[in-house]
C-alpha atoms as a PDB file:
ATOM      1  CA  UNK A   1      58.731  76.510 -26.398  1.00  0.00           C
ATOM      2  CA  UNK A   2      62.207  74.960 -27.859  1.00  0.00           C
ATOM      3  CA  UNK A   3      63.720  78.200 -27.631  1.00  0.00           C
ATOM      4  CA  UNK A   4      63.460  78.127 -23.739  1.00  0.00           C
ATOM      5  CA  UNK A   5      63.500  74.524 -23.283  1.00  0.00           C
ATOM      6  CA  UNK A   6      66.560  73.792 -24.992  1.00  0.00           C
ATOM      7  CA  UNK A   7      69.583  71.399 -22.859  1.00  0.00           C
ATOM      8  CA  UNK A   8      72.712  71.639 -24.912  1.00  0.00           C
ATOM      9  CA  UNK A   9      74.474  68.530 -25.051  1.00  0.00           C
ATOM     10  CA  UNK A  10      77.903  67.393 -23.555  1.00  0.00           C
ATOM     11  CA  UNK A  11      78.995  67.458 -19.692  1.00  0.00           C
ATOM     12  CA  UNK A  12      75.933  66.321 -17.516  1.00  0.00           C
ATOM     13  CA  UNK A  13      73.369  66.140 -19.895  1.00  0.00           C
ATOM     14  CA  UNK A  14      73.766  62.504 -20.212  1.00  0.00           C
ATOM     15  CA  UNK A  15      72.982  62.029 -16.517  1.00  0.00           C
ATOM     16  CA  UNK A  16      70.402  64.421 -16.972  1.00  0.00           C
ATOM     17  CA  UNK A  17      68.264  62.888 -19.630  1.00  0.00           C
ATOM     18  CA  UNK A  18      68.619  59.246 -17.688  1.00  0.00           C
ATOM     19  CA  UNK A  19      67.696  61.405 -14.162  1.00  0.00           C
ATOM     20  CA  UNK A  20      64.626  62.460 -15.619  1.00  0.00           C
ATOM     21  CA  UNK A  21      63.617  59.030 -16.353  1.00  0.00           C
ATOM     22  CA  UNK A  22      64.779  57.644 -12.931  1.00  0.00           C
ATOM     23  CA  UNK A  23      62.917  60.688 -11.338  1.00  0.00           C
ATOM     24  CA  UNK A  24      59.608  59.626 -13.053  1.00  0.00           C
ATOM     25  CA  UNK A  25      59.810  55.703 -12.289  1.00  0.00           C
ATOM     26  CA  UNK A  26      60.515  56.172  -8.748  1.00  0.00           C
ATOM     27  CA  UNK A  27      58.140  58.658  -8.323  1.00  0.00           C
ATOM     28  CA  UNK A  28      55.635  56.147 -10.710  1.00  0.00           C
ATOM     29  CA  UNK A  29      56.169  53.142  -8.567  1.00  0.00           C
ATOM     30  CA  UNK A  30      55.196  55.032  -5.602  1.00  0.00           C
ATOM     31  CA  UNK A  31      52.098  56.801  -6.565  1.00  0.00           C
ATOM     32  CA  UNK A  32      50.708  53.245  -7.229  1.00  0.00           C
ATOM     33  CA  UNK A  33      52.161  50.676  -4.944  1.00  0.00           C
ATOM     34  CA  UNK A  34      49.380  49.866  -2.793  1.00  0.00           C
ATOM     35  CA  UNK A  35      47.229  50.155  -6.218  1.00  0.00           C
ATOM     36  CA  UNK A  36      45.969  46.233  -7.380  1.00  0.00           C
ATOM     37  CA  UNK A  37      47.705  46.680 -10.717  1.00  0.00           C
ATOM     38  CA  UNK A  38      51.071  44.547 -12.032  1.00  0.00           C
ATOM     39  CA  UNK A  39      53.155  47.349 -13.077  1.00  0.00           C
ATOM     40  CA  UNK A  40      55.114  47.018 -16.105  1.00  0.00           C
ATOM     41  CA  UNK A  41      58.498  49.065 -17.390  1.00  0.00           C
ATOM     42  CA  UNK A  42      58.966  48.901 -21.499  1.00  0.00           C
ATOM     43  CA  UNK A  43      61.877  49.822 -22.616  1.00  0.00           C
ATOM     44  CA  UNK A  44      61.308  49.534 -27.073  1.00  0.00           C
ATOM     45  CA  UNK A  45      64.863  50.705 -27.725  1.00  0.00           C
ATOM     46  CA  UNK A  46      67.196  48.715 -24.701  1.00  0.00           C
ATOM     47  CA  UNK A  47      70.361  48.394 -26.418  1.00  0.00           C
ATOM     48  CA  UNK A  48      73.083  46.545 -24.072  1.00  0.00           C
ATOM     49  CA  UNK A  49      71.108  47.728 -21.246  1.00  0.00           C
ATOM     50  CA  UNK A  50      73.728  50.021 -20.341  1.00  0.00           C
ATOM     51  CA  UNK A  51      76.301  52.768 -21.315  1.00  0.00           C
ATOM     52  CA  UNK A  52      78.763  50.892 -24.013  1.00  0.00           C
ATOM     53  CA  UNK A  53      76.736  50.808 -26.573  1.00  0.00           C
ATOM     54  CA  UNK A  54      78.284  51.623 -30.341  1.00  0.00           C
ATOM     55  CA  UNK A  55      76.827  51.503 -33.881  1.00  0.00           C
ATOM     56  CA  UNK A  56      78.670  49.715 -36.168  1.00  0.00           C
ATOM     57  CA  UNK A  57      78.775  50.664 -40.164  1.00  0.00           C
ATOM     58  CA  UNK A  58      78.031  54.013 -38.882  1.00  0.00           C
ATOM     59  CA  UNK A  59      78.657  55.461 -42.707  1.00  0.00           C
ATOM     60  CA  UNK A  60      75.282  53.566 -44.262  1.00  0.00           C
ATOM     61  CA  UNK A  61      72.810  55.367 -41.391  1.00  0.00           C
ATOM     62  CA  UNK A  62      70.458  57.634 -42.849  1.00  0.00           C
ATOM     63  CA  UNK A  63      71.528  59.881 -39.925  1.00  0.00           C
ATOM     64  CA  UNK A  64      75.075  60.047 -40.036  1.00  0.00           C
ATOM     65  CA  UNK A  65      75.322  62.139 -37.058  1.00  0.00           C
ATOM     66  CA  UNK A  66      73.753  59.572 -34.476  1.00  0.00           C
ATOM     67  CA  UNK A  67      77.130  57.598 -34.744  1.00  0.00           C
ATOM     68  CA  UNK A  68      78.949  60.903 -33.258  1.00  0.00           C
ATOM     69  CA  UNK A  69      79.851  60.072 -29.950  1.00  0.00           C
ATOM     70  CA  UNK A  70      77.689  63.023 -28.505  1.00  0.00           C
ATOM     71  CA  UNK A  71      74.500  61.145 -29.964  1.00  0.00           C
ATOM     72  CA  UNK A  72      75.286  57.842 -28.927  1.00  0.00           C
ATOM     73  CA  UNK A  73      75.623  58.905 -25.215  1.00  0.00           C
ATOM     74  CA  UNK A  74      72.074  60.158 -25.371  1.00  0.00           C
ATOM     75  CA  UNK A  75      70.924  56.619 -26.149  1.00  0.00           C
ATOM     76  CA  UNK A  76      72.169  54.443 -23.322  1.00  0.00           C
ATOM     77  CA  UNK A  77      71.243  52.797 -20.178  1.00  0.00           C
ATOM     78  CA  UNK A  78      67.435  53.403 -19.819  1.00  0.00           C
ATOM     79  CA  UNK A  79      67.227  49.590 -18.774  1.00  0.00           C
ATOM     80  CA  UNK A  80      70.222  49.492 -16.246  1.00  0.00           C
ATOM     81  CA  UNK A  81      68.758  52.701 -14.488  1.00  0.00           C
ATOM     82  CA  UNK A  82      64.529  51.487 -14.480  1.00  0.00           C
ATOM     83  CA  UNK A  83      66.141  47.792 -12.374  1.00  0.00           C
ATOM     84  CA  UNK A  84      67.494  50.413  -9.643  1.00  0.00           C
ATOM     85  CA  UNK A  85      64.178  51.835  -8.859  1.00  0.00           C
ATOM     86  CA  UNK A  86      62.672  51.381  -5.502  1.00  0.00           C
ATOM     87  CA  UNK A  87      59.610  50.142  -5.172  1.00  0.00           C
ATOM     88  CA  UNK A  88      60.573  47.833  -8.058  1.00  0.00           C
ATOM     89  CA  UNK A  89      58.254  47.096 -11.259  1.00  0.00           C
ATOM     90  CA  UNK A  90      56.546  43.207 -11.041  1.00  0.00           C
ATOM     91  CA  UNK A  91      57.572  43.289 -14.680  1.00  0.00           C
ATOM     92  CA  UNK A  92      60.588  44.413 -16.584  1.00  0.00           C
ATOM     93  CA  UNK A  93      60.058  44.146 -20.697  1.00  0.00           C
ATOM     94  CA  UNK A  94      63.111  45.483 -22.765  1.00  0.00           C
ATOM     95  CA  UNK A  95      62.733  44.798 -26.441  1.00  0.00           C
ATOM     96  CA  UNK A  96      66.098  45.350 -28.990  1.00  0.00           C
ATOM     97  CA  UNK A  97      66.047  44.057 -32.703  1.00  0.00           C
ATOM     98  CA  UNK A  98      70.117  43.751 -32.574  1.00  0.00           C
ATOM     99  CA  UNK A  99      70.817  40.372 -31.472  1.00  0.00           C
ATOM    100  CA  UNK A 100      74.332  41.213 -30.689  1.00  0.00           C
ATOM    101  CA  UNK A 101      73.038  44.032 -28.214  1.00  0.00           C
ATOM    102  CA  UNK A 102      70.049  41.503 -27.554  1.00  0.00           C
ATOM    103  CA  UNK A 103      72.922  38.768 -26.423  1.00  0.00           C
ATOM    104  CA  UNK A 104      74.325  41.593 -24.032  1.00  0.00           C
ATOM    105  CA  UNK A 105      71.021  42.482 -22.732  1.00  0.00           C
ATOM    106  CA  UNK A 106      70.042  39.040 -21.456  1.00  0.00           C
ATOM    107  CA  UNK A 107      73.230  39.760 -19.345  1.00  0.00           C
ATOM    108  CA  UNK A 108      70.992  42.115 -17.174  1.00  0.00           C
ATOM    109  CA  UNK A 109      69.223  39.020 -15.394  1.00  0.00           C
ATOM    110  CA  UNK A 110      72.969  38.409 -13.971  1.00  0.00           C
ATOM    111  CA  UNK A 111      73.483  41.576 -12.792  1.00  0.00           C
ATOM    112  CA  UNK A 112      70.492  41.825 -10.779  1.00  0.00           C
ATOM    113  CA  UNK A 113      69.737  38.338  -9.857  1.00  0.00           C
ATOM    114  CA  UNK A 114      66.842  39.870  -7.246  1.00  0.00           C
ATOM    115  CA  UNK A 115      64.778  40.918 -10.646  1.00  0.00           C
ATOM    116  CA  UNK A 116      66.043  37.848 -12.806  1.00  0.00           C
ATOM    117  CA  UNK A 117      62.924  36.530 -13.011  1.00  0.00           C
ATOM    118  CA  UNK A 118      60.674  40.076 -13.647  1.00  0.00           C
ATOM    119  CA  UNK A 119      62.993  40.357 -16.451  1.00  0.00           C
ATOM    120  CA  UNK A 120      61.755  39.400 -19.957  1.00  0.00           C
ATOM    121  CA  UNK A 121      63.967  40.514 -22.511  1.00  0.00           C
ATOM    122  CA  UNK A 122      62.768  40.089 -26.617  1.00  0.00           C
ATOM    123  CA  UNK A 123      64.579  40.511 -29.086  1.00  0.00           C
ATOM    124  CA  UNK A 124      61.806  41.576 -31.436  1.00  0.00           C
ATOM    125  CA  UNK A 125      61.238  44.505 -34.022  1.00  0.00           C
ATOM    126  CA  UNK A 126      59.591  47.725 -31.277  1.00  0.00           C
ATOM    127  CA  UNK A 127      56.458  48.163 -33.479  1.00  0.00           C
ATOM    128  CA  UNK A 128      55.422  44.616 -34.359  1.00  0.00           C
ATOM    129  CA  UNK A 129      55.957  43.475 -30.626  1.00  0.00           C
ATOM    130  CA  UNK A 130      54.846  46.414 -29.138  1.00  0.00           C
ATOM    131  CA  UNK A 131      51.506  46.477 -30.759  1.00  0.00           C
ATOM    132  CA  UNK A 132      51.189  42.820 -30.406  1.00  0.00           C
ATOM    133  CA  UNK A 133      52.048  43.566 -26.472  1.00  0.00           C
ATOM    134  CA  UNK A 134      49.221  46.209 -26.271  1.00  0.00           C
ATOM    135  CA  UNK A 135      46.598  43.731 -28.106  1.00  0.00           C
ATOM    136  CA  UNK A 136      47.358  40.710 -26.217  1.00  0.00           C
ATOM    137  CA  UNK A 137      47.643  42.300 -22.219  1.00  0.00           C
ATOM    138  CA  UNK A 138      44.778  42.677 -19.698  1.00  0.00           C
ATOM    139  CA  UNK A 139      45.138  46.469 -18.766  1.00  0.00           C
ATOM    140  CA  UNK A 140      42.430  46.727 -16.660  1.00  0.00           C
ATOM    141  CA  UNK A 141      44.565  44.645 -14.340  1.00  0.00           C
ATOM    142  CA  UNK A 142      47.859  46.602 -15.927  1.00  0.00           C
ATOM    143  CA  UNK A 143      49.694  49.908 -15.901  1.00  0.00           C
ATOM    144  CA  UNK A 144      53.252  50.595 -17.482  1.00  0.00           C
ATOM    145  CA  UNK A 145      55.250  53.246 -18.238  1.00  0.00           C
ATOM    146  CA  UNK A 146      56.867  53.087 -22.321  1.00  0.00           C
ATOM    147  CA  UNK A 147      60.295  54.496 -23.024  1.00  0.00           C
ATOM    148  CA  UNK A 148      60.807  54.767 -26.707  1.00  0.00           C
ATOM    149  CA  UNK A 149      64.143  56.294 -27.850  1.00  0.00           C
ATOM    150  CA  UNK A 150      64.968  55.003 -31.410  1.00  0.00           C
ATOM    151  CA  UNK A 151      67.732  56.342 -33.204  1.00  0.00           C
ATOM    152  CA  UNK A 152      65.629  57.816 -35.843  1.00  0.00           C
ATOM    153  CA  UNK A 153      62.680  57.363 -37.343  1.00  0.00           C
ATOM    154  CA  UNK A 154      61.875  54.416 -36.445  1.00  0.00           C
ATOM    155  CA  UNK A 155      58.267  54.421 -34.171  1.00  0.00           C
ATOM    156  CA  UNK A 156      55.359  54.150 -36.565  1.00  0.00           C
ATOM    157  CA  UNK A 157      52.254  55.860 -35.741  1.00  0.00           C
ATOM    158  CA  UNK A 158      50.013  52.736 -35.733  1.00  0.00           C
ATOM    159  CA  UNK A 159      52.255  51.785 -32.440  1.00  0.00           C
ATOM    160  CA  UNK A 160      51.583  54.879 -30.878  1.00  0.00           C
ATOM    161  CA  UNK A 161      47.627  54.488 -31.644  1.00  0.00           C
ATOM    162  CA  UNK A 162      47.733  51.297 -30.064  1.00  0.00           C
ATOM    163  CA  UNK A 163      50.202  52.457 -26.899  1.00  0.00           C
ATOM    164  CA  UNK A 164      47.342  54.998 -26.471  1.00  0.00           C
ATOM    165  CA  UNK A 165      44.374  52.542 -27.153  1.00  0.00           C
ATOM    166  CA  UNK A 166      44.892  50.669 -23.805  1.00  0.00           C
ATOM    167  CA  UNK A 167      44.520  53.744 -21.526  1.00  0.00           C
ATOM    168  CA  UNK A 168      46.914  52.363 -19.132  1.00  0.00           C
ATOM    169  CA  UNK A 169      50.093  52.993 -20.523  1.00  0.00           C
ATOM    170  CA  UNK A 170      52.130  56.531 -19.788  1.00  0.00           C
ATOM    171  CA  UNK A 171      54.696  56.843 -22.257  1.00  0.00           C
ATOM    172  CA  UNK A 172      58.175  59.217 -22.966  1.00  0.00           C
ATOM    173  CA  UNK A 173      58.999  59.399 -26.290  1.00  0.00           C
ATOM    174  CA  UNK A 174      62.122  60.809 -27.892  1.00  0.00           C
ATOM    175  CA  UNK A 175      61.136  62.372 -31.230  1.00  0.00           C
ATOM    176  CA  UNK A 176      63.820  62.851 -33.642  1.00  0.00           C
ATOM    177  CA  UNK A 177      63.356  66.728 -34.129  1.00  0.00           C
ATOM    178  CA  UNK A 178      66.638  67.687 -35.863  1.00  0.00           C
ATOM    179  CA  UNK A 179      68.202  64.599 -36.779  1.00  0.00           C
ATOM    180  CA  UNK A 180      64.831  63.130 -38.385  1.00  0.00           C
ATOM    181  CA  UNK A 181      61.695  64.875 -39.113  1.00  0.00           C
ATOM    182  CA  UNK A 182      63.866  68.884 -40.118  1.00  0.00           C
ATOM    183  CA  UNK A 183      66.314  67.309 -42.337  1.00  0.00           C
ATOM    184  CA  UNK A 184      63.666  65.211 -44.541  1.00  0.00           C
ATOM    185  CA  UNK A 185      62.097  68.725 -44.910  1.00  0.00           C
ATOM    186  CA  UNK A 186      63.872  69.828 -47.629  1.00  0.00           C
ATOM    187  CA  UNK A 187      63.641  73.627 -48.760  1.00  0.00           C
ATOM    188  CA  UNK A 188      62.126  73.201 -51.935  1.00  0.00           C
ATOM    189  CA  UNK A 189      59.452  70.940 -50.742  1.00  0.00           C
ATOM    190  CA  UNK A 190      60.779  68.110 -53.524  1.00  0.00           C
ATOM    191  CA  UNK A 191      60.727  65.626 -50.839  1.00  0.00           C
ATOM    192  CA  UNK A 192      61.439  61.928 -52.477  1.00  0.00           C
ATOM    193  CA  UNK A 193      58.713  59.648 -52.315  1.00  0.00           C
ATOM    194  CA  UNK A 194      60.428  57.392 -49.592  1.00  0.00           C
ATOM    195  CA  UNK A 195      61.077  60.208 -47.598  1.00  0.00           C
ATOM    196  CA  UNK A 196      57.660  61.542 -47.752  1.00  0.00           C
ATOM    197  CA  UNK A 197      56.432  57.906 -46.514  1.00  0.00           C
ATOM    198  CA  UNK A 198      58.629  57.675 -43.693  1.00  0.00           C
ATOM    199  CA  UNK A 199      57.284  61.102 -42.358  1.00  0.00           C
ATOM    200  CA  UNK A 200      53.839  59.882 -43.091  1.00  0.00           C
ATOM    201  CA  UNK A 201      54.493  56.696 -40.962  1.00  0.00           C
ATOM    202  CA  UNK A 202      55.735  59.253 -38.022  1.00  0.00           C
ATOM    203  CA  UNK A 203      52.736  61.756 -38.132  1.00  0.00           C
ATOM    204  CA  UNK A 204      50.362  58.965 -39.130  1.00  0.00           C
ATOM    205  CA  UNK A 205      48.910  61.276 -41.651  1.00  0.00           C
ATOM    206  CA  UNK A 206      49.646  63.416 -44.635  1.00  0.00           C
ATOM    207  CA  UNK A 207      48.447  66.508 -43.403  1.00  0.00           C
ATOM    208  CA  UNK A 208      51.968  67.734 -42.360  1.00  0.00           C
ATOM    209  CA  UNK A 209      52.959  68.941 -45.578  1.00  0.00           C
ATOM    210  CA  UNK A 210      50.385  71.607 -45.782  1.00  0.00           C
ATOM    211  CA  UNK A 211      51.663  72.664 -42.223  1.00  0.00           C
ATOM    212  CA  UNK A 212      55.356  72.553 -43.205  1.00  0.00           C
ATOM    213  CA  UNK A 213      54.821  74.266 -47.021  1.00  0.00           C
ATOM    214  CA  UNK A 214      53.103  77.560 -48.369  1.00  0.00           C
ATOM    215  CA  UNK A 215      52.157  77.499 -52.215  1.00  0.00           C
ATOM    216  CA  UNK A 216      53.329  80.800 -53.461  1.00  0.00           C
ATOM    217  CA  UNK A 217      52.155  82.355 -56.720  1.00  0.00           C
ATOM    218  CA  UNK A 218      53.905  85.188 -58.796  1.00  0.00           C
ATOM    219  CA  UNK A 219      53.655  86.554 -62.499  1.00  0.00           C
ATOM    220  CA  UNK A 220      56.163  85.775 -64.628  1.00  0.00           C
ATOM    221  CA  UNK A 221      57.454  86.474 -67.881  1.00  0.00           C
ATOM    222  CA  UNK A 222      54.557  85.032 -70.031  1.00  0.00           C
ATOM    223  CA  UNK A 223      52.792  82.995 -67.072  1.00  0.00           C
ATOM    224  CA  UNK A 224      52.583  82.302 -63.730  1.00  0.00           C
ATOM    225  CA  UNK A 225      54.936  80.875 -61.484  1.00  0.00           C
ATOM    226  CA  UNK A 226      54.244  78.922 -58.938  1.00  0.00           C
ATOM    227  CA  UNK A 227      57.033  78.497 -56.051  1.00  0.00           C
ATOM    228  CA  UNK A 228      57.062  76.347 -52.933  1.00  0.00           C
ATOM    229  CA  UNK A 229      58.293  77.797 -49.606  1.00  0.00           C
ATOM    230  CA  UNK A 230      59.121  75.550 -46.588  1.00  0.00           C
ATOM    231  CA  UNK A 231      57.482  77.495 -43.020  1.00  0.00           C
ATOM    232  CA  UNK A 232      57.877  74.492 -40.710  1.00  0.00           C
ATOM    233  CA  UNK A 233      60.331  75.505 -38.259  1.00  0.00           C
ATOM    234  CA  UNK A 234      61.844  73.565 -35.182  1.00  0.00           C
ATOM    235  CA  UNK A 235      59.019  75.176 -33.303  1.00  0.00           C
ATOM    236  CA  UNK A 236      55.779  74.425 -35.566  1.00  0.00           C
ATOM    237  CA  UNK A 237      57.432  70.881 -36.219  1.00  0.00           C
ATOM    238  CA  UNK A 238      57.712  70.260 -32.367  1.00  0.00           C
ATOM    239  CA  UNK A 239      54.006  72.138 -32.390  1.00  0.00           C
ATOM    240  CA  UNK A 240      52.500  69.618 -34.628  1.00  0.00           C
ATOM    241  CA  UNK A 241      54.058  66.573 -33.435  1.00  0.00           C
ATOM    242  CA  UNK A 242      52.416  67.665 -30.086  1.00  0.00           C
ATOM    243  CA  UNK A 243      49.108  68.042 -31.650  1.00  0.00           C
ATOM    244  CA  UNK A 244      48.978  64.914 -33.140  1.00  0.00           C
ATOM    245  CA  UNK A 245      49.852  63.122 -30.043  1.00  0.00           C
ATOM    246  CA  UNK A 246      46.731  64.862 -28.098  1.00  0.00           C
ATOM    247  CA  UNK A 247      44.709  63.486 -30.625  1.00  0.00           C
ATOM    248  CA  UNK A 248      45.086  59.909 -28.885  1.00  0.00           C
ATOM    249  CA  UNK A 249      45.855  60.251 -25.462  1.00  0.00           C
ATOM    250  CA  UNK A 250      44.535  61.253 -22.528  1.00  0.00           C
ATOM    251  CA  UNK A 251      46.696  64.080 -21.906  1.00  0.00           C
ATOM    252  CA  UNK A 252      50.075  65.516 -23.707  1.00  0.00           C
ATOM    253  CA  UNK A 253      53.114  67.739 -21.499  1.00  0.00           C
ATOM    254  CA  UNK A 254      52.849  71.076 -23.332  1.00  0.00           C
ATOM    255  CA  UNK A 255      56.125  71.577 -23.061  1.00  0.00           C
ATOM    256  CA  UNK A 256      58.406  69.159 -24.141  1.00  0.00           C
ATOM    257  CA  UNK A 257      62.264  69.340 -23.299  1.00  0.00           C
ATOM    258  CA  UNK A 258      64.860  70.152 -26.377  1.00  0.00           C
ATOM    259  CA  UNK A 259      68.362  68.562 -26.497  1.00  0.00           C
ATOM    260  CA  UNK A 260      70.684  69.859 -28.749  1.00  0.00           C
ATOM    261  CA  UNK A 261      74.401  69.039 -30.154  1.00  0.00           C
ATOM    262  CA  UNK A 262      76.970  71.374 -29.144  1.00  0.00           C
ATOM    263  CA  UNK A 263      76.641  73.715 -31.780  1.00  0.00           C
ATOM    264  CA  UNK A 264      73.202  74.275 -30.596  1.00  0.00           C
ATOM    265  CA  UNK A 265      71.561  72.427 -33.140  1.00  0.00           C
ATOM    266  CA  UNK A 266      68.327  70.815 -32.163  1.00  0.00           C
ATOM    267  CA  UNK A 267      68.703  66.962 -32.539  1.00  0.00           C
ATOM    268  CA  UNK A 268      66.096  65.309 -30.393  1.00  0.00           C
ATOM    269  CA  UNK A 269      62.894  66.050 -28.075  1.00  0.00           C
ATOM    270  CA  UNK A 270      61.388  64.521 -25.406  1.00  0.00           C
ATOM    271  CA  UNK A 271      57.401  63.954 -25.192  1.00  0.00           C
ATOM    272  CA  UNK A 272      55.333  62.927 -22.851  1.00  0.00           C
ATOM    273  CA  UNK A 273      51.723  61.726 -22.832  1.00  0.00           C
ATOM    274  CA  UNK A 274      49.591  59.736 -20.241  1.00  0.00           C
ATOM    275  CA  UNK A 275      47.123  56.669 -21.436  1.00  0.00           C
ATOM    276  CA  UNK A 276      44.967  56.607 -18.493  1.00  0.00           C
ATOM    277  CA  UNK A 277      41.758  58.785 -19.379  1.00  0.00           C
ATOM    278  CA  UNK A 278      40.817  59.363 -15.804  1.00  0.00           C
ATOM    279  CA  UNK A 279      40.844  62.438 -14.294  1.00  0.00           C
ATOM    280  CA  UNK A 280      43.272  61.344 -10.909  1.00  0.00           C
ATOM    281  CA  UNK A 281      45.645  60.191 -13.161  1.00  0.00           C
ATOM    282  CA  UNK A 282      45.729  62.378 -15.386  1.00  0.00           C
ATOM    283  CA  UNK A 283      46.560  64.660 -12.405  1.00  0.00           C
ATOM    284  CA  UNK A 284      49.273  62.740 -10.894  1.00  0.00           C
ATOM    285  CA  UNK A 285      51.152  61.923 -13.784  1.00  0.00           C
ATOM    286  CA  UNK A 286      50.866  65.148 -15.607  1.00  0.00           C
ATOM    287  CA  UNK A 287      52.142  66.871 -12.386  1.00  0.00           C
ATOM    288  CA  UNK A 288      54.910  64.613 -12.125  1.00  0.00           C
ATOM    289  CA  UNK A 289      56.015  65.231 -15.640  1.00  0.00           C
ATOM    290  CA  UNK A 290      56.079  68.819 -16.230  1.00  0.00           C
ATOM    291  CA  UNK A 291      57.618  69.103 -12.617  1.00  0.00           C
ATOM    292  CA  UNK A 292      60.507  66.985 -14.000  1.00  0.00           C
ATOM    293  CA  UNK A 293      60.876  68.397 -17.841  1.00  0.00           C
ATOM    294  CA  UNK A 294      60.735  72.086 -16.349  1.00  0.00           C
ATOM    295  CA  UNK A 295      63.317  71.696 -13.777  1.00  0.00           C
END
């Protein structure tokens, strides 16, 4: 429920959000050390690769409020904290479109000259590479876990079709509840065209508009009137999102954990679904999860 699952932003939950991925790889790299696998980390989003990054020309995002300093926290230093995990991945893969941040990322292979050569750093669009990545890899000999954390809207659903397709990949995704999906919702239902393709490239269908929007009919004057009323709430958004996720992968976390701004306002949610259709893993990995987003 995002009522009950909701971690308001500012003092630790910075450290919180990047403990609950720590808590996850460790506990990953563990469960299948002595497994004959190469285990991979992918991080889509890997900025700097640790906690300075800042958005420049902050005015001409179509989210405004990711350049508030609040937001940008949220969105560092997945890639520093997966190269402190012990047992270590055999493969380290942290993709960034910037190549400013890209130039700073390469960096990491100097900080942690034990990993330098697991480390394989692209500075690549996430969806193009990704889905490439998930085409072109072995997975029957391969098993990684996928952090995506854009800054918007940015994860199309054909990459999460093919992160799913491989059955080998467990992945967290950060889905842009408030700061996305809600405020392209407008009231009225007269969404703009490129609007209503970006959420169609999120939910990989059309469908959500009937979900979101109730046709209501009433008797006017000399005819009838007919009126459109949004429904789709933070909950039924996060519902749906869900849904559409357990229509690919193995297995979903039912509840997903809320993080808000400090006026309470929903801004982003965390997901996570496991890509290995087999019952033991779909045991292990769900149990890890929901142990982690529940406490």
């Amino acid at each position: 429920m995002v009522a009950k699952q909701i971690q308001m932003f500012g003092g630790d939950w910075t450290e919180e959000k990047l403990e609950m991925l720590r808590k996850y790889l460790a506990a990953y790299t563990k469960a299948l050390k002595d497994q004959p696998f190469d285990l991979k980390y992918i991080d889509a989003f890997a900025g700097t690769g640790y906690r300075e990054l800042k958005i420049e020309n902050s005015s001409q995002l179509l989210f405004p409020e990711l350049a508030d300093e609040e937001a940008q926290n949220f969105l560092k230093g997945s890639a520093g904290i997966s190269l402190e995990i012990s047992p270590p991945f055999d493969e380290y893969i942290f993709i960034e479109k910037s190549p400013q941040r890209y130039a700073e990322l390469l960096k990491l292979k100097d900080r942690y000259p034990k990993l330098a050569d697991r480390i394989r750093c692209e500075n690549k669009e996430c969806n193009i590479f990704i889905q490439h990545l998930c085409r072109k890899i072995d997975w029957s000999e391969n098993r990684a876990v996928l952090f995506l954390d854009p800054f918007g809207m940015q994860v199309k659903w054909e990459t999460m079709q093919a992160i799913a397709s491989t059955g080998a990949i467990d992945v967290w995704i950060l889905f842009p509840l408030g700061v996305g999906v809600n405020r392209l919702l407008k009231r009225d239902g007269n969404i703009p065209s490129g609007w209503r393709t970006r959420l169609d490239m999120v939910f990989g269908t059309t469908d959500w508009y009937k979900r979101f929007y109730q046709e209501l009919k009433r008797q006017g004057l000399f005819e009838e009137v007919r009126e459109v009323k949004k429904t789709g709430d933070f909950q039924s958004i996060s519902d749906y999102y869900m849904e559409r996720l357990q229509t690919i992968f193995a297995s979903v976390v039912g509840k997903p954990k809320t993080f808000c701004n400090s006026k309470g306002n929903p801004l982003f949610q965390l997901h996570f679904a496991v890509g290995n259709p087999k019952p033991a893993a779909i045991k292990i990995a769900m149990r890890i999860a929901e142990y982690i987003l529940e406490n």
